[in-house]
C-alpha atoms as a PDB file:
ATOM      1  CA  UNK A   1      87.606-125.632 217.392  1.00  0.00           C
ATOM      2  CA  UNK A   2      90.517-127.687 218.599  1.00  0.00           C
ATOM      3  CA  UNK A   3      93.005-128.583 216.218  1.00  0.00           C
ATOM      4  CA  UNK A   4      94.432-131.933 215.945  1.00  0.00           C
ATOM      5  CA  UNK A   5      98.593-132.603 216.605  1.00  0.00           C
ATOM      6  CA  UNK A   6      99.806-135.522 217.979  1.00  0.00           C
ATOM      7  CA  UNK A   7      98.527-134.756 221.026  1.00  0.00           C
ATOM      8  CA  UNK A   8      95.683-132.313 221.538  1.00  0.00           C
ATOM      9  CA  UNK A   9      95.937-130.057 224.506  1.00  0.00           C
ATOM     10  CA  UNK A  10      93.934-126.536 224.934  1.00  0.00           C
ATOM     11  CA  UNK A  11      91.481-125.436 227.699  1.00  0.00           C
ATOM     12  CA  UNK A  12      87.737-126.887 227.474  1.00  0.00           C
ATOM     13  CA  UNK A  13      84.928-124.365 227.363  1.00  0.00           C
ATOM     14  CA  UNK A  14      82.825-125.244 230.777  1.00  0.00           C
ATOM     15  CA  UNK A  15      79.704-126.230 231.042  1.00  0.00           C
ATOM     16  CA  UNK A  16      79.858-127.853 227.457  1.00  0.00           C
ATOM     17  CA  UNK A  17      80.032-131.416 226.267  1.00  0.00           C
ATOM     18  CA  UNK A  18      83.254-132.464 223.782  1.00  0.00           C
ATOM     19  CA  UNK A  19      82.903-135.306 221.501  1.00  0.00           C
ATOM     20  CA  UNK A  20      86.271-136.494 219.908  1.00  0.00           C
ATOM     21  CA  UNK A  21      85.618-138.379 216.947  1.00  0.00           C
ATOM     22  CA  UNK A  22      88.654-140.520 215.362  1.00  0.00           C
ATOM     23  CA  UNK A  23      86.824-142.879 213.257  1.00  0.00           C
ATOM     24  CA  UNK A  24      88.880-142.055 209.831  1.00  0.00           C
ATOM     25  CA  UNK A  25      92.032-143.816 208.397  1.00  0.00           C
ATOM     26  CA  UNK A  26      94.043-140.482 208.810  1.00  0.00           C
ATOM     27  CA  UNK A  27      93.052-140.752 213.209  1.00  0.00           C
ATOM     28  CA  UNK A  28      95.037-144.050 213.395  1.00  0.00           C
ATOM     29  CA  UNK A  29      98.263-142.658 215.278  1.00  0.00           C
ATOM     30  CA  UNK A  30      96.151-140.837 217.782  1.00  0.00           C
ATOM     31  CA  UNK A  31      96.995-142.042 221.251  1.00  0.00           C
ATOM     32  CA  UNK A  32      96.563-139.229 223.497  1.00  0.00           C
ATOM     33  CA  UNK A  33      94.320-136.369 224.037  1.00  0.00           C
ATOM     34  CA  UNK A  34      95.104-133.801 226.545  1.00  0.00           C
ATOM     35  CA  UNK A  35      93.101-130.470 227.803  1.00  0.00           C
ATOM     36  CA  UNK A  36      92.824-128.366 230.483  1.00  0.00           C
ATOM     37  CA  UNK A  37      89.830-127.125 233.013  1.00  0.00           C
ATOM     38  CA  UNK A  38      90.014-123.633 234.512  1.00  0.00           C
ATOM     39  CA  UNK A  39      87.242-122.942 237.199  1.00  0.00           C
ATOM     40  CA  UNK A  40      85.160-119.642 236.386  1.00  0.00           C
ATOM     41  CA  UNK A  41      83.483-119.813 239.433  1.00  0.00           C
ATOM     42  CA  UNK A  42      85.513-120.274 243.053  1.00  0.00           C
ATOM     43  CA  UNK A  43      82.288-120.803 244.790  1.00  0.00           C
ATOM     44  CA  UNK A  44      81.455-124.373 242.560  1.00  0.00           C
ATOM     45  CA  UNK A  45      82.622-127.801 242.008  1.00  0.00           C
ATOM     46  CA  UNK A  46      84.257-129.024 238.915  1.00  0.00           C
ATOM     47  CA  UNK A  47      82.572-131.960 237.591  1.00  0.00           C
ATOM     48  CA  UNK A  48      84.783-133.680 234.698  1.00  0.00           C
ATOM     49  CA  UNK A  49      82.790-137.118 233.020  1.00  0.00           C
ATOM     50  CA  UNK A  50      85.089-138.580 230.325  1.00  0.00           C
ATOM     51  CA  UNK A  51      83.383-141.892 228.162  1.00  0.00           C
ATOM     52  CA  UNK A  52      84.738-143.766 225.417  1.00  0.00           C
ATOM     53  CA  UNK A  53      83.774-146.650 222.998  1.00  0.00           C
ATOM     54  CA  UNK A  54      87.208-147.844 224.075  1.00  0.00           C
ATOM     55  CA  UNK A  55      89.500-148.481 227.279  1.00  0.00           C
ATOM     56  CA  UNK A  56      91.616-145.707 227.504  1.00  0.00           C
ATOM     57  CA  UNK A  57      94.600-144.617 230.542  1.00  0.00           C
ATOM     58  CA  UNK A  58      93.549-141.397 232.510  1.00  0.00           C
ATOM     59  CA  UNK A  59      95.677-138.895 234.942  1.00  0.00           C
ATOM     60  CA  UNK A  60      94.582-135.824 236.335  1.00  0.00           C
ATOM     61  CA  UNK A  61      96.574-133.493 237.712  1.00  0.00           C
ATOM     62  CA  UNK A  62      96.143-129.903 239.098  1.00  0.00           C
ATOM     63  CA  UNK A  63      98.211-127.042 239.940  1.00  0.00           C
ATOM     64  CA  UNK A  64      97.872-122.901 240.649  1.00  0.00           C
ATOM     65  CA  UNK A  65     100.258-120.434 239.581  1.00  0.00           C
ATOM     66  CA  UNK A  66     102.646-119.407 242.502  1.00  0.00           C
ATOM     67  CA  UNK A  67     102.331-120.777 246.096  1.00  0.00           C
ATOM     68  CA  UNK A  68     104.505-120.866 249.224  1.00  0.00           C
ATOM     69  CA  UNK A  69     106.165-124.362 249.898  1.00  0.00           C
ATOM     70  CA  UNK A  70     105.036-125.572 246.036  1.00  0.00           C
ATOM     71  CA  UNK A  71     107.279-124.913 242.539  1.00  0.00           C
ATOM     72  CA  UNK A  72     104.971-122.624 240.336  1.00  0.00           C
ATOM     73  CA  UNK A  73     103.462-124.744 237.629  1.00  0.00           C
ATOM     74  CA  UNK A  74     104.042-128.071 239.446  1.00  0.00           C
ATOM     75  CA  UNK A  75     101.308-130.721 238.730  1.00  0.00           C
ATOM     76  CA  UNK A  76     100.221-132.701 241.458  1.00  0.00           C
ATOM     77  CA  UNK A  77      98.592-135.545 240.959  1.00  0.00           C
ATOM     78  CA  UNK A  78      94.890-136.427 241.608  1.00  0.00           C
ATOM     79  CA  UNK A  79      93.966-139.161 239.560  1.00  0.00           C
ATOM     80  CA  UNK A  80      95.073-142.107 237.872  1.00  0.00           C
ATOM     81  CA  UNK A  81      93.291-144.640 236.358  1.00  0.00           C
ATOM     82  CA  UNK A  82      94.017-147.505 233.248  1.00  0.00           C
ATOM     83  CA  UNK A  83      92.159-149.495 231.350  1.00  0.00           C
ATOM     84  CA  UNK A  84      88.882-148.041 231.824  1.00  0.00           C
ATOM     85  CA  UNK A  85      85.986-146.696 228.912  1.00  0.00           C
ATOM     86  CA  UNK A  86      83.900-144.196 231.674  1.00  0.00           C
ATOM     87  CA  UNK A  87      85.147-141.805 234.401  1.00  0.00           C
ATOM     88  CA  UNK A  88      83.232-138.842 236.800  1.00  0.00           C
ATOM     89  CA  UNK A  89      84.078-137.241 239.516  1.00  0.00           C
ATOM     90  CA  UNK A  90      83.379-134.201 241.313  1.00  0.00           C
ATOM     91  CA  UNK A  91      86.676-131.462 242.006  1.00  0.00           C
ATOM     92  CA  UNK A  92      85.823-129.712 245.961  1.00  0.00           C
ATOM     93  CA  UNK A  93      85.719-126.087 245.393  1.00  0.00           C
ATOM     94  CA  UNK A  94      86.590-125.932 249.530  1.00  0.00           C
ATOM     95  CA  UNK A  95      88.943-129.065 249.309  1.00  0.00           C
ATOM     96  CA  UNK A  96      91.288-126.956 245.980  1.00  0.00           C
ATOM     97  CA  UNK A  97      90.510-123.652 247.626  1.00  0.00           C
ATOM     98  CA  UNK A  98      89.348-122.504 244.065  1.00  0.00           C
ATOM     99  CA  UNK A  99      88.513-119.097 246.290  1.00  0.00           C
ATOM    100  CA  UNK A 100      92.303-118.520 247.236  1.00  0.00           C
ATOM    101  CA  UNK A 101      93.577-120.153 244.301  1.00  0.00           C
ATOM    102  CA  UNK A 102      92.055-118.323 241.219  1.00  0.00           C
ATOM    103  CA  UNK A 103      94.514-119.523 238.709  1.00  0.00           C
ATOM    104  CA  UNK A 104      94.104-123.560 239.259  1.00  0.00           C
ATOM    105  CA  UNK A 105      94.205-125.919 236.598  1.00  0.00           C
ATOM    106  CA  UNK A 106      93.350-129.133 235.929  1.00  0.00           C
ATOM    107  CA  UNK A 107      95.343-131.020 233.763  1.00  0.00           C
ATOM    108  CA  UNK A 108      93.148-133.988 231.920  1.00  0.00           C
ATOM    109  CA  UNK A 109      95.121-136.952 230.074  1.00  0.00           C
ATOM    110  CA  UNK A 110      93.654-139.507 228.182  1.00  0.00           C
ATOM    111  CA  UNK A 111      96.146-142.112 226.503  1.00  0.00           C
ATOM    112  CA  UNK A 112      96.439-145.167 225.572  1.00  0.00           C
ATOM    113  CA  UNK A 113      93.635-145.736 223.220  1.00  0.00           C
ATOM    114  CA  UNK A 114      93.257-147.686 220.156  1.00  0.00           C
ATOM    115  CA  UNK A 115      91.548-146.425 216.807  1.00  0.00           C
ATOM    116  CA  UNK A 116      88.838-146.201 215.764  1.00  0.00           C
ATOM    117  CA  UNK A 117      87.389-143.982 219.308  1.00  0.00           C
ATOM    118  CA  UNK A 118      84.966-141.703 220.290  1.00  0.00           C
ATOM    119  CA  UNK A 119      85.615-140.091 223.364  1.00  0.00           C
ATOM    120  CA  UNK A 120      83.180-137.745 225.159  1.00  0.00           C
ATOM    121  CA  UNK A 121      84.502-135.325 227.920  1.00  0.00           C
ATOM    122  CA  UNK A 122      82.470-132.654 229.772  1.00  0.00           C
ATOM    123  CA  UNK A 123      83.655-130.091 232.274  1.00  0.00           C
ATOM    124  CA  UNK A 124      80.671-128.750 234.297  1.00  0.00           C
ATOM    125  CA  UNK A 125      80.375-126.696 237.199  1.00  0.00           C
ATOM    126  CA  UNK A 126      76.748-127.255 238.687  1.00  0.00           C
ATOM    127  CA  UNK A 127      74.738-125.121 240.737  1.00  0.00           C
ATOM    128  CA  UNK A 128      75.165-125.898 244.239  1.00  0.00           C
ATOM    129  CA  UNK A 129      72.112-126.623 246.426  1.00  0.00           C
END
């Protein structure tokens, strides 16, 4: 169970759907939500879907433990998006090199809300045909 701060962040099971409800008085000063995706699998996509009954600010950023020419840790940016209520994409196993790089991370923010929300994010890795 995730545990609500000011600002949520711990790594989403995969291949299970998250529903963030923040309907009562005591959600008001919720703004922010932020997790993280780990692939399992280095031979599968990551699929992330985020939806929300309202706009919210996203940025996804991803980065693997130690790597020639990069600072360990460092988040790169992938995606950036405002003012939206529905997000998916698809994360390239081959384009990340999940295969070479098996401690990647995906950094998920979504900010900038107003209450009362409910937000809905999935990580999935799908079979690959």
């Amino acid at each position: 169970m995730l545990s609500w701060n000011d600002l949520v962040k711990d790594s989403l099971l995969i291949d299970y759907q998250f529903t963030f409800s923040l309907l009562q008085e005591d959600d008001r000063h919720h703004t922010a939500i932020n997790f993280i995706a780990n692939p399992e699998q280095s031979n599968k996509n990551l699929d992330i879907s985020i939806n929300a009954s309202n706009n919210f600010n996203l940025n996804i950023t991803w980065s693997i433990g130690s790597t020639a020419g990069t600072i360990s840790g460092e988040e790169i940016p992938v995606v950036s998006k405002a003012n939206i209520k529905e997000y998916r994409d698809s994360f390239s196993c081959e384009k990340f090199n999940f295969r070479s790089n098996p401690n990647i991370t995906f950094y998920v923010y979504v900010s900038n809300f107003s209450w009362p929300i409910k937000i809905q994010d999935s990580v999935v890795m799908p079979v690959m045909i």
